[in-house]
PDB file of N, CA and C in Angstrom:
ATOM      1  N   UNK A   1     -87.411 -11.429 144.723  1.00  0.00           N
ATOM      2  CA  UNK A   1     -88.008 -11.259 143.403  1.00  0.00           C
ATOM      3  C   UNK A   1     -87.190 -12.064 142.394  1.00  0.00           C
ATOM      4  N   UNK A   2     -87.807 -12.755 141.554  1.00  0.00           N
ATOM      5  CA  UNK A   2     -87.449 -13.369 140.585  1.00  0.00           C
ATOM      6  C   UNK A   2     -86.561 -12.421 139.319  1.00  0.00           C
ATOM      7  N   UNK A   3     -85.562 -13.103 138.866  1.00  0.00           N
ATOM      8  CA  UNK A   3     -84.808 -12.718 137.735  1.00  0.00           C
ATOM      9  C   UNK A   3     -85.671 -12.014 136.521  1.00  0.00           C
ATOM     10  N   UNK A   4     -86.520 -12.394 136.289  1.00  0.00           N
ATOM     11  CA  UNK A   4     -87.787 -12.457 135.296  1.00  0.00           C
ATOM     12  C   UNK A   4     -88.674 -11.029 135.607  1.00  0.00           C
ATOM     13  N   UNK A   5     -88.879 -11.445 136.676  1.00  0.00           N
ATOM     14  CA  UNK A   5     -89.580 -10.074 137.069  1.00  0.00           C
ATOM     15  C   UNK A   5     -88.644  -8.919 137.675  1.00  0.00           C
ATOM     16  N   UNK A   6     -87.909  -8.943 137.810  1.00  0.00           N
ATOM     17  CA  UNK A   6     -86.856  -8.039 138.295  1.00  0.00           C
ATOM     18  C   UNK A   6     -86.254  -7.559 136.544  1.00  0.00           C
ATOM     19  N   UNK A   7     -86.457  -8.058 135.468  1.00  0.00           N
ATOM     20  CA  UNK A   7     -86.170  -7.511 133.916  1.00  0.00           C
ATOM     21  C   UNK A   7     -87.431  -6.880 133.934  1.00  0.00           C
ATOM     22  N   UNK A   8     -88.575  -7.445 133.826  1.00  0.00           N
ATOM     23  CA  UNK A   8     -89.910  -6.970 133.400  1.00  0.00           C
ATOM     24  C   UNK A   8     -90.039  -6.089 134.270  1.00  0.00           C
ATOM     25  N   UNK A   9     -89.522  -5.583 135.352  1.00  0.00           N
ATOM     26  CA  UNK A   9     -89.844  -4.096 136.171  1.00  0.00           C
ATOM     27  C   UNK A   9     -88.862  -3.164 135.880  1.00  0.00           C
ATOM     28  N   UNK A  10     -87.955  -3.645 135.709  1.00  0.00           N
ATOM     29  CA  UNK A  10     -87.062  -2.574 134.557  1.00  0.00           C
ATOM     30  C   UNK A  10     -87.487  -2.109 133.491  1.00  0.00           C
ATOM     31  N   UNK A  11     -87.698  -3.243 132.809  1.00  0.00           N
ATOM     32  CA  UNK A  11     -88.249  -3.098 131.197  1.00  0.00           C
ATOM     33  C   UNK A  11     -89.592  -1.653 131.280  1.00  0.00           C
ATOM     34  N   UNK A  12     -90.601  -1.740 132.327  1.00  0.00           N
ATOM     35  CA  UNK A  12     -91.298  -0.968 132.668  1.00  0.00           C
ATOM     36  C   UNK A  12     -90.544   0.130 132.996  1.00  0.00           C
ATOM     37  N   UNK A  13     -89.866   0.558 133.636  1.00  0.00           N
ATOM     38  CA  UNK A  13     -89.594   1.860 134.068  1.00  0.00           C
ATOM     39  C   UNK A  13     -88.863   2.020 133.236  1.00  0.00           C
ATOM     40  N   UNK A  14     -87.697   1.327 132.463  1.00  0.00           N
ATOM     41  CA  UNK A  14     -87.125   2.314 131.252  1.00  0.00           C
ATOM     42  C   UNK A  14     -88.049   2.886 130.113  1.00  0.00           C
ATOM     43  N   UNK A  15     -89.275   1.685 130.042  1.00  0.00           N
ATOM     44  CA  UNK A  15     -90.361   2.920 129.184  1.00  0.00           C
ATOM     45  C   UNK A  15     -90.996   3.302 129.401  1.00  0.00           C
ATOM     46  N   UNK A  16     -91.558   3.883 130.970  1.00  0.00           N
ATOM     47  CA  UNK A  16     -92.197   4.861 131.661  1.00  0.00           C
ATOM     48  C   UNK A  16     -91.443   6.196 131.406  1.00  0.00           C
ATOM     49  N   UNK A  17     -89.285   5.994 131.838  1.00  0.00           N
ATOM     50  CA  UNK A  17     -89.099   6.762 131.615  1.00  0.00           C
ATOM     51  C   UNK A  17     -88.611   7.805 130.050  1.00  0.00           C
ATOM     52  N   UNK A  18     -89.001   6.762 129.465  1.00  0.00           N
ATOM     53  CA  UNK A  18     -88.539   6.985 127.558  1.00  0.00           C
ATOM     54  C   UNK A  18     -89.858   7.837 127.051  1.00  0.00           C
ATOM     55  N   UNK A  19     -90.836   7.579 127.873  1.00  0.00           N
ATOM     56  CA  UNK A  19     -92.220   8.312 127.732  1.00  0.00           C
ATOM     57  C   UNK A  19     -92.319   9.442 128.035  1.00  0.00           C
ATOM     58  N   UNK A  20     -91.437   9.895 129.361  1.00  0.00           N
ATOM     59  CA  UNK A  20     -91.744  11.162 129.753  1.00  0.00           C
ATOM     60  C   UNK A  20     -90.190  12.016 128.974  1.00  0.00           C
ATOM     61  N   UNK A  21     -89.418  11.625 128.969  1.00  0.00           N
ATOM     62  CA  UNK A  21     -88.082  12.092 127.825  1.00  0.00           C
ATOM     63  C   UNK A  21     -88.705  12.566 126.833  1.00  0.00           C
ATOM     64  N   UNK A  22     -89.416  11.531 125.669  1.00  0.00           N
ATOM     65  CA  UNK A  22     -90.366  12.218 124.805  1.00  0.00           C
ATOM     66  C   UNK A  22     -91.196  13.487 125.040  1.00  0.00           C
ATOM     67  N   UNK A  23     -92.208  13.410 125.869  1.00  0.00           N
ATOM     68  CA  UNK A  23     -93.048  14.504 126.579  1.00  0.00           C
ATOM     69  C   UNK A  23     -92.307  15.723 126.514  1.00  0.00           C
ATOM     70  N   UNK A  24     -91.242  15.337 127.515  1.00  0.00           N
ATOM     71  CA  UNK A  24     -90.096  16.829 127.580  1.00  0.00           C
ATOM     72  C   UNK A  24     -89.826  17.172 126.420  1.00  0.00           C
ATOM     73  N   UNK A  25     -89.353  16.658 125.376  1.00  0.00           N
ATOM     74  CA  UNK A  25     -88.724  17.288 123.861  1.00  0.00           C
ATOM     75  C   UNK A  25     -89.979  17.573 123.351  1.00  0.00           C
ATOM     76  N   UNK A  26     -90.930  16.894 123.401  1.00  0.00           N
ATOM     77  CA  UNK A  26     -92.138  17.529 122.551  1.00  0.00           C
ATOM     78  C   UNK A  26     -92.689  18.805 123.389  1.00  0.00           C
ATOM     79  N   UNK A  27     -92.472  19.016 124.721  1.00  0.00           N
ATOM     80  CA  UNK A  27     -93.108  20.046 125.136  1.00  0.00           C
ATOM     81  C   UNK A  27     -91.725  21.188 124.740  1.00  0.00           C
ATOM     82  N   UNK A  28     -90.520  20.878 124.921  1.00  0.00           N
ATOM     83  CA  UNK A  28     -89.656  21.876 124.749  1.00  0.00           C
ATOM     84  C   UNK A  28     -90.042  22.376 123.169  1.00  0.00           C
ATOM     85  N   UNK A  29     -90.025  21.267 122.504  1.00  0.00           N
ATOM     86  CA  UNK A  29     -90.841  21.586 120.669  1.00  0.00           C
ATOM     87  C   UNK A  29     -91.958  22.573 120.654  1.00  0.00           C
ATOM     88  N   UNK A  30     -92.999  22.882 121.459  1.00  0.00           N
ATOM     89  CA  UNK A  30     -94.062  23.552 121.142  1.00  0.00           C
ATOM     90  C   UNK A  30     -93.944  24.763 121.889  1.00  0.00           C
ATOM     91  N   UNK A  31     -93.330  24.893 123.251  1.00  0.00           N
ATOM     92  CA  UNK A  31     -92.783  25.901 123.616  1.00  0.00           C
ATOM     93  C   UNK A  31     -91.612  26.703 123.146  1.00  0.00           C
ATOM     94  N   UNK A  32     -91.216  26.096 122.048  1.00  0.00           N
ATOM     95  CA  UNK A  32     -89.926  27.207 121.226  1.00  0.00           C
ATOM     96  C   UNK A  32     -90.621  27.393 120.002  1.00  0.00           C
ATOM     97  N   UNK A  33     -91.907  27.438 119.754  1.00  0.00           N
ATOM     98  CA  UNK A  33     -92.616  27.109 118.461  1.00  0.00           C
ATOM     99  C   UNK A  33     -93.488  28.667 119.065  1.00  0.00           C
ATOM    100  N   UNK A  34     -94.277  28.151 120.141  1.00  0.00           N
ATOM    101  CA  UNK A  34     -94.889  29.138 120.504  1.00  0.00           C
ATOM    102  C   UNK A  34     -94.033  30.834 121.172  1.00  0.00           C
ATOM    103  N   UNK A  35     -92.876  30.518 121.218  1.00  0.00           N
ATOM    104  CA  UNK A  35     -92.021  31.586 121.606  1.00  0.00           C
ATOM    105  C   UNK A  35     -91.590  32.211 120.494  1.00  0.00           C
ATOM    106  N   UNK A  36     -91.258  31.540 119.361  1.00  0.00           N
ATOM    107  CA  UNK A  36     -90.542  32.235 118.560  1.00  0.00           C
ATOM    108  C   UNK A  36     -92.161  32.508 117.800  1.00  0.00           C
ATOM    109  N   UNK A  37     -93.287  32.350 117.821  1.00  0.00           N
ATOM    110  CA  UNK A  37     -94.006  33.164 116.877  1.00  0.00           C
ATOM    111  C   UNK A  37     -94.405  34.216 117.150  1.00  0.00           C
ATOM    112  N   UNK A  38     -93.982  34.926 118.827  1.00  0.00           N
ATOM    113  CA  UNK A  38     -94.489  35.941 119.273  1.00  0.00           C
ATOM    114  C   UNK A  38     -93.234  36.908 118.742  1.00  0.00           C
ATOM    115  N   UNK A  39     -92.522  36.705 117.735  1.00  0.00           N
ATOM    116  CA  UNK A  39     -91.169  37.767 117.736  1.00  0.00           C
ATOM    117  C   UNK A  39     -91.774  37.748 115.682  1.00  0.00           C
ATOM    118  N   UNK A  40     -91.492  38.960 115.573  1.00  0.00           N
ATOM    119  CA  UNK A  40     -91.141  39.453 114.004  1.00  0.00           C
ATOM    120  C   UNK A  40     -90.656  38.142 113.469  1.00  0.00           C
ATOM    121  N   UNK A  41     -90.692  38.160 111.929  1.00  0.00           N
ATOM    122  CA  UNK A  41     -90.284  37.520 111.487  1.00  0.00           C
ATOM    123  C   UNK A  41     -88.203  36.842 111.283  1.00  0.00           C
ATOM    124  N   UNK A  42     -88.009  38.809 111.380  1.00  0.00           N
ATOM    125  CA  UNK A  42     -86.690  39.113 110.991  1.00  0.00           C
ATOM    126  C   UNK A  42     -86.189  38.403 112.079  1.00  0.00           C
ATOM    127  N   UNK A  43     -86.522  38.150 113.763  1.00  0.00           N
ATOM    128  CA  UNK A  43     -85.735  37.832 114.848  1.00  0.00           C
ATOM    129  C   UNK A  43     -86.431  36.614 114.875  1.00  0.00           C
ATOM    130  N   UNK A  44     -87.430  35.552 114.727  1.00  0.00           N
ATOM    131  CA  UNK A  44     -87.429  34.014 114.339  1.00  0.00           C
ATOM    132  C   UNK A  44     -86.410  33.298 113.369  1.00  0.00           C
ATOM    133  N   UNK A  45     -85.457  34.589 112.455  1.00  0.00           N
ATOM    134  CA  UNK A  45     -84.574  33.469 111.434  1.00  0.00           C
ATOM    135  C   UNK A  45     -83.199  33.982 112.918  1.00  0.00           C
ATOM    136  N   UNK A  46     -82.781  35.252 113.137  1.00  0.00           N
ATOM    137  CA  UNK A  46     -81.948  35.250 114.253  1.00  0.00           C
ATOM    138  C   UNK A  46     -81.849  34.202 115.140  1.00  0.00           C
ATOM    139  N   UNK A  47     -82.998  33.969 115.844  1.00  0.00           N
ATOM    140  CA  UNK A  47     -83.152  33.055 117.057  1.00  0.00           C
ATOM    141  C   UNK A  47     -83.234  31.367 116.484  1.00  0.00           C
ATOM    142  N   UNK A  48     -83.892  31.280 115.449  1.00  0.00           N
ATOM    143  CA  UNK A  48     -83.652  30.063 114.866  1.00  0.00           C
ATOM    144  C   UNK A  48     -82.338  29.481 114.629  1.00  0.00           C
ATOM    145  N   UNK A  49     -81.444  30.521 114.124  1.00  0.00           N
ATOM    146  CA  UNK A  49     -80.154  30.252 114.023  1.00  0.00           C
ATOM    147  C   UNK A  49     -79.483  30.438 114.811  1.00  0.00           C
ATOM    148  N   UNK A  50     -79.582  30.837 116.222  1.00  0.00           N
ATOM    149  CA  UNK A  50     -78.905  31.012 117.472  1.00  0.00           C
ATOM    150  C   UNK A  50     -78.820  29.676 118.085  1.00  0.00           C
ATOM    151  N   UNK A  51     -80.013  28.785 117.633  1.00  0.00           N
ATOM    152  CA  UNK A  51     -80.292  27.568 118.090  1.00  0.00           C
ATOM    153  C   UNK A  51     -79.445  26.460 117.279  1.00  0.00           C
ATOM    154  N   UNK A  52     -79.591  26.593 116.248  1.00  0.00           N
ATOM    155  CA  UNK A  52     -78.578  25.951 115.196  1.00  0.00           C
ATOM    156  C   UNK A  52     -77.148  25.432 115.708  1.00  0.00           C
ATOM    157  N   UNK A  53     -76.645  26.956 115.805  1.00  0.00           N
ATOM    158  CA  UNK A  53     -75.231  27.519 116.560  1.00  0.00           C
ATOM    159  C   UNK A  53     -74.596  26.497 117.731  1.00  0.00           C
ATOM    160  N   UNK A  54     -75.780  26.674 118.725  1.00  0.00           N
ATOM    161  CA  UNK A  54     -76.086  25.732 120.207  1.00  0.00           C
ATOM    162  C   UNK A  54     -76.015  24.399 119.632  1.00  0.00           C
ATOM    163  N   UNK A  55     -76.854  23.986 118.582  1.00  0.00           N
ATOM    164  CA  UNK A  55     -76.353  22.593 118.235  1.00  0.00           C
ATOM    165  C   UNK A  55     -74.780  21.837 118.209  1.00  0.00           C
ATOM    166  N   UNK A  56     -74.805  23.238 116.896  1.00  0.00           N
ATOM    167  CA  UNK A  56     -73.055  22.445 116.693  1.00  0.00           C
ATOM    168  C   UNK A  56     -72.292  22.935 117.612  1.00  0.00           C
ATOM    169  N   UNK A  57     -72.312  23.444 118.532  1.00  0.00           N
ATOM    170  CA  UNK A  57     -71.344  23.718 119.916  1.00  0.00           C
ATOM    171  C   UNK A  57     -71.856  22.475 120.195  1.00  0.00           C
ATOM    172  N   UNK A  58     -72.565  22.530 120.624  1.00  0.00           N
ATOM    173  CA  UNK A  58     -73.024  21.059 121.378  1.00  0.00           C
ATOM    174  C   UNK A  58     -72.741  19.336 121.179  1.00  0.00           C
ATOM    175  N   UNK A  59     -72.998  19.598 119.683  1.00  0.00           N
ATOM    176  CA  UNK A  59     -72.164  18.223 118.811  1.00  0.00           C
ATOM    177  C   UNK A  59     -70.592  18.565 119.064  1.00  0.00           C
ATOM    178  N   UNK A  60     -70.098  19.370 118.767  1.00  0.00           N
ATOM    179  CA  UNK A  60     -68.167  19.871 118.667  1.00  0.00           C
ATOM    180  C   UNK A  60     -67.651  19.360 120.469  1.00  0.00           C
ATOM    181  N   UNK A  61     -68.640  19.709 121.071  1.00  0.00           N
ATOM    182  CA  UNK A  61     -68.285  19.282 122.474  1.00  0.00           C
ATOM    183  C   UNK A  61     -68.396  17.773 123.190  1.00  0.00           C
ATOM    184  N   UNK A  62     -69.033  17.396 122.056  1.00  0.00           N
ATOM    185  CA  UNK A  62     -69.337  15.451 122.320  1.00  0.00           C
ATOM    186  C   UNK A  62     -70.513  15.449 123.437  1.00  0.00           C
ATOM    187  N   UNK A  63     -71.105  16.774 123.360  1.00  0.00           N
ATOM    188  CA  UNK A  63     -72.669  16.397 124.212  1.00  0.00           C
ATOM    189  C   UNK A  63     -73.961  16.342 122.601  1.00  0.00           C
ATOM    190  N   UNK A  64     -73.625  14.767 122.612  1.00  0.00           N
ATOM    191  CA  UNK A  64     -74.778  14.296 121.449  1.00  0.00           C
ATOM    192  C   UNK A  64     -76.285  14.794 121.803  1.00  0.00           C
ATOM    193  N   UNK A  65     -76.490  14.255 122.812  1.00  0.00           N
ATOM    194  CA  UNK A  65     -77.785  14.612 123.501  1.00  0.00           C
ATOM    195  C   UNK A  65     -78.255  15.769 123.779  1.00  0.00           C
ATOM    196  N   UNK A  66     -77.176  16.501 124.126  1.00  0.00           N
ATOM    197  CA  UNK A  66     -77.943  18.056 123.809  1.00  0.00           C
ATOM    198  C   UNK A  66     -78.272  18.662 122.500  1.00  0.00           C
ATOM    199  N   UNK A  67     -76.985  17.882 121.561  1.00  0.00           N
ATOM    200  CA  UNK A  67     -77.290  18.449 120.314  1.00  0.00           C
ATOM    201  C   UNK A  67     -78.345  17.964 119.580  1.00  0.00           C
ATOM    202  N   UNK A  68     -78.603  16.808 119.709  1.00  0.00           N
ATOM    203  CA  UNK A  68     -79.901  16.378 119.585  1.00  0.00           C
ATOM    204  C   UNK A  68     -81.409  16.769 119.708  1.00  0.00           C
ATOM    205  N   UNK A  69     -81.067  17.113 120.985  1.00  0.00           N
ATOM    206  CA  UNK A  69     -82.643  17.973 121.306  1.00  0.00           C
ATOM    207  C   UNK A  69     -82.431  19.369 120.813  1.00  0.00           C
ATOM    208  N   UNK A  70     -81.108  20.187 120.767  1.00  0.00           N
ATOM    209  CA  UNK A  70     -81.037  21.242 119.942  1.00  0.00           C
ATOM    210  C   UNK A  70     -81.573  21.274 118.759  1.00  0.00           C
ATOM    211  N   UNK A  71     -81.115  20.318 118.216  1.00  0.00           N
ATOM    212  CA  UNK A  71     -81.447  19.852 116.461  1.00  0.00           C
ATOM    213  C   UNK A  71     -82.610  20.074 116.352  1.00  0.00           C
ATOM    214  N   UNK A  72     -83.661  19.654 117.306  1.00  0.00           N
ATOM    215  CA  UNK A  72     -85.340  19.403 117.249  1.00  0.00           C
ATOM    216  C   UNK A  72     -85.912  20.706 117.670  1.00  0.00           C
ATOM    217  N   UNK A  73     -85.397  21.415 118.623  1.00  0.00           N
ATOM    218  CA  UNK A  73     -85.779  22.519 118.515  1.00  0.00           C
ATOM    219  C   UNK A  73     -85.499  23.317 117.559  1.00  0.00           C
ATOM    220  N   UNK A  74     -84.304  23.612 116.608  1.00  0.00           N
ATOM    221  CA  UNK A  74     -84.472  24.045 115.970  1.00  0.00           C
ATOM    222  C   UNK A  74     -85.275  23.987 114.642  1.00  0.00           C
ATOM    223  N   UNK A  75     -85.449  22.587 114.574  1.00  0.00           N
ATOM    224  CA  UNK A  75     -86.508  21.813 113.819  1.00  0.00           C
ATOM    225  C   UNK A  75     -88.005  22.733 113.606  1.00  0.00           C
ATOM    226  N   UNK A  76     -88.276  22.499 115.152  1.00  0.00           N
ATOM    227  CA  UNK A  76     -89.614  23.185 115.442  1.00  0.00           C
ATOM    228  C   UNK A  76     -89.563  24.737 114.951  1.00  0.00           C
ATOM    229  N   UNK A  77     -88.275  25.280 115.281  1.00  0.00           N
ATOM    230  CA  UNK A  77     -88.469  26.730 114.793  1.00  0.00           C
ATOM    231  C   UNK A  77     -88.457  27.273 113.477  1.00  0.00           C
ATOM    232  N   UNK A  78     -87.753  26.396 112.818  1.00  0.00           N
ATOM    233  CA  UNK A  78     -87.648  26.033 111.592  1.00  0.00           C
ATOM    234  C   UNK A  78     -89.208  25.791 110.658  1.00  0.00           C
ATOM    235  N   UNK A  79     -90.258  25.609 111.500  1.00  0.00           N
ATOM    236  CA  UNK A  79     -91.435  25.148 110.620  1.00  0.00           C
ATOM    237  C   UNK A  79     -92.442  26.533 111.135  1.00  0.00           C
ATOM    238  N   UNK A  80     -91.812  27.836 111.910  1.00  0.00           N
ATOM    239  CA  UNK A  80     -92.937  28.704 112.042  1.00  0.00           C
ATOM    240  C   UNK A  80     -92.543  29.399 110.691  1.00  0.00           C
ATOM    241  N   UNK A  81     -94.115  29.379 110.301  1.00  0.00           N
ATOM    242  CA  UNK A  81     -93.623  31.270 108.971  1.00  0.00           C
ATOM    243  C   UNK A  81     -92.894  32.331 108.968  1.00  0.00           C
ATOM    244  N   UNK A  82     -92.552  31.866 108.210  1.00  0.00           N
ATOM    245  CA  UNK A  82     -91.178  33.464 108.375  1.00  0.00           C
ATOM    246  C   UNK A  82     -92.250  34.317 107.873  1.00  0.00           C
ATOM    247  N   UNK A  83     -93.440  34.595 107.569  1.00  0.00           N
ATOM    248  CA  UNK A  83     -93.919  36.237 107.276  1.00  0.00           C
ATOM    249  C   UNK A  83     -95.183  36.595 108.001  1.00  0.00           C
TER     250      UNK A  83
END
């Protein structure tokens, strides 16, 4: 296989797999969206901020990437109604 095409089949699978990375955070997004609206209001700001918490452990520990997708989940939980 050519140099050329041996980039361009990479180039493909790193954004096959950048596609499904996305997928995962957006599905982890709607599944902590849909979890936390089945709880009271009072335990969506608890659990919202439990998630928070997990972030900055997560940043303090130099795992960016977890804290990252932490961040977004808490994002998501962050936008259900508190009432």
């Amino acid at each position: 296989m050519r140099t050329e095409q041996h980039l361009q089949t990479l180039a493909h699978e790193l954004s096959t797999a950048l596609q499904r990375i996305t997928a995962l955070e957006n599905t982890l997004g709607a599944l902590t969206a849909l979890a936390l609206r089945q709880l009271p209001a009072s335990q969506r700001t608890t659990w919202g901020d439990a998630i928070a918490a997990l972030a900055a452990t997560a940043e303090k520990h130099g795992d960016i990437a977890g804290a990252t997708l932490l961040t977004e989940l808490h994002r998501s939980a962050a936008q259900i109604p508190r009432g």
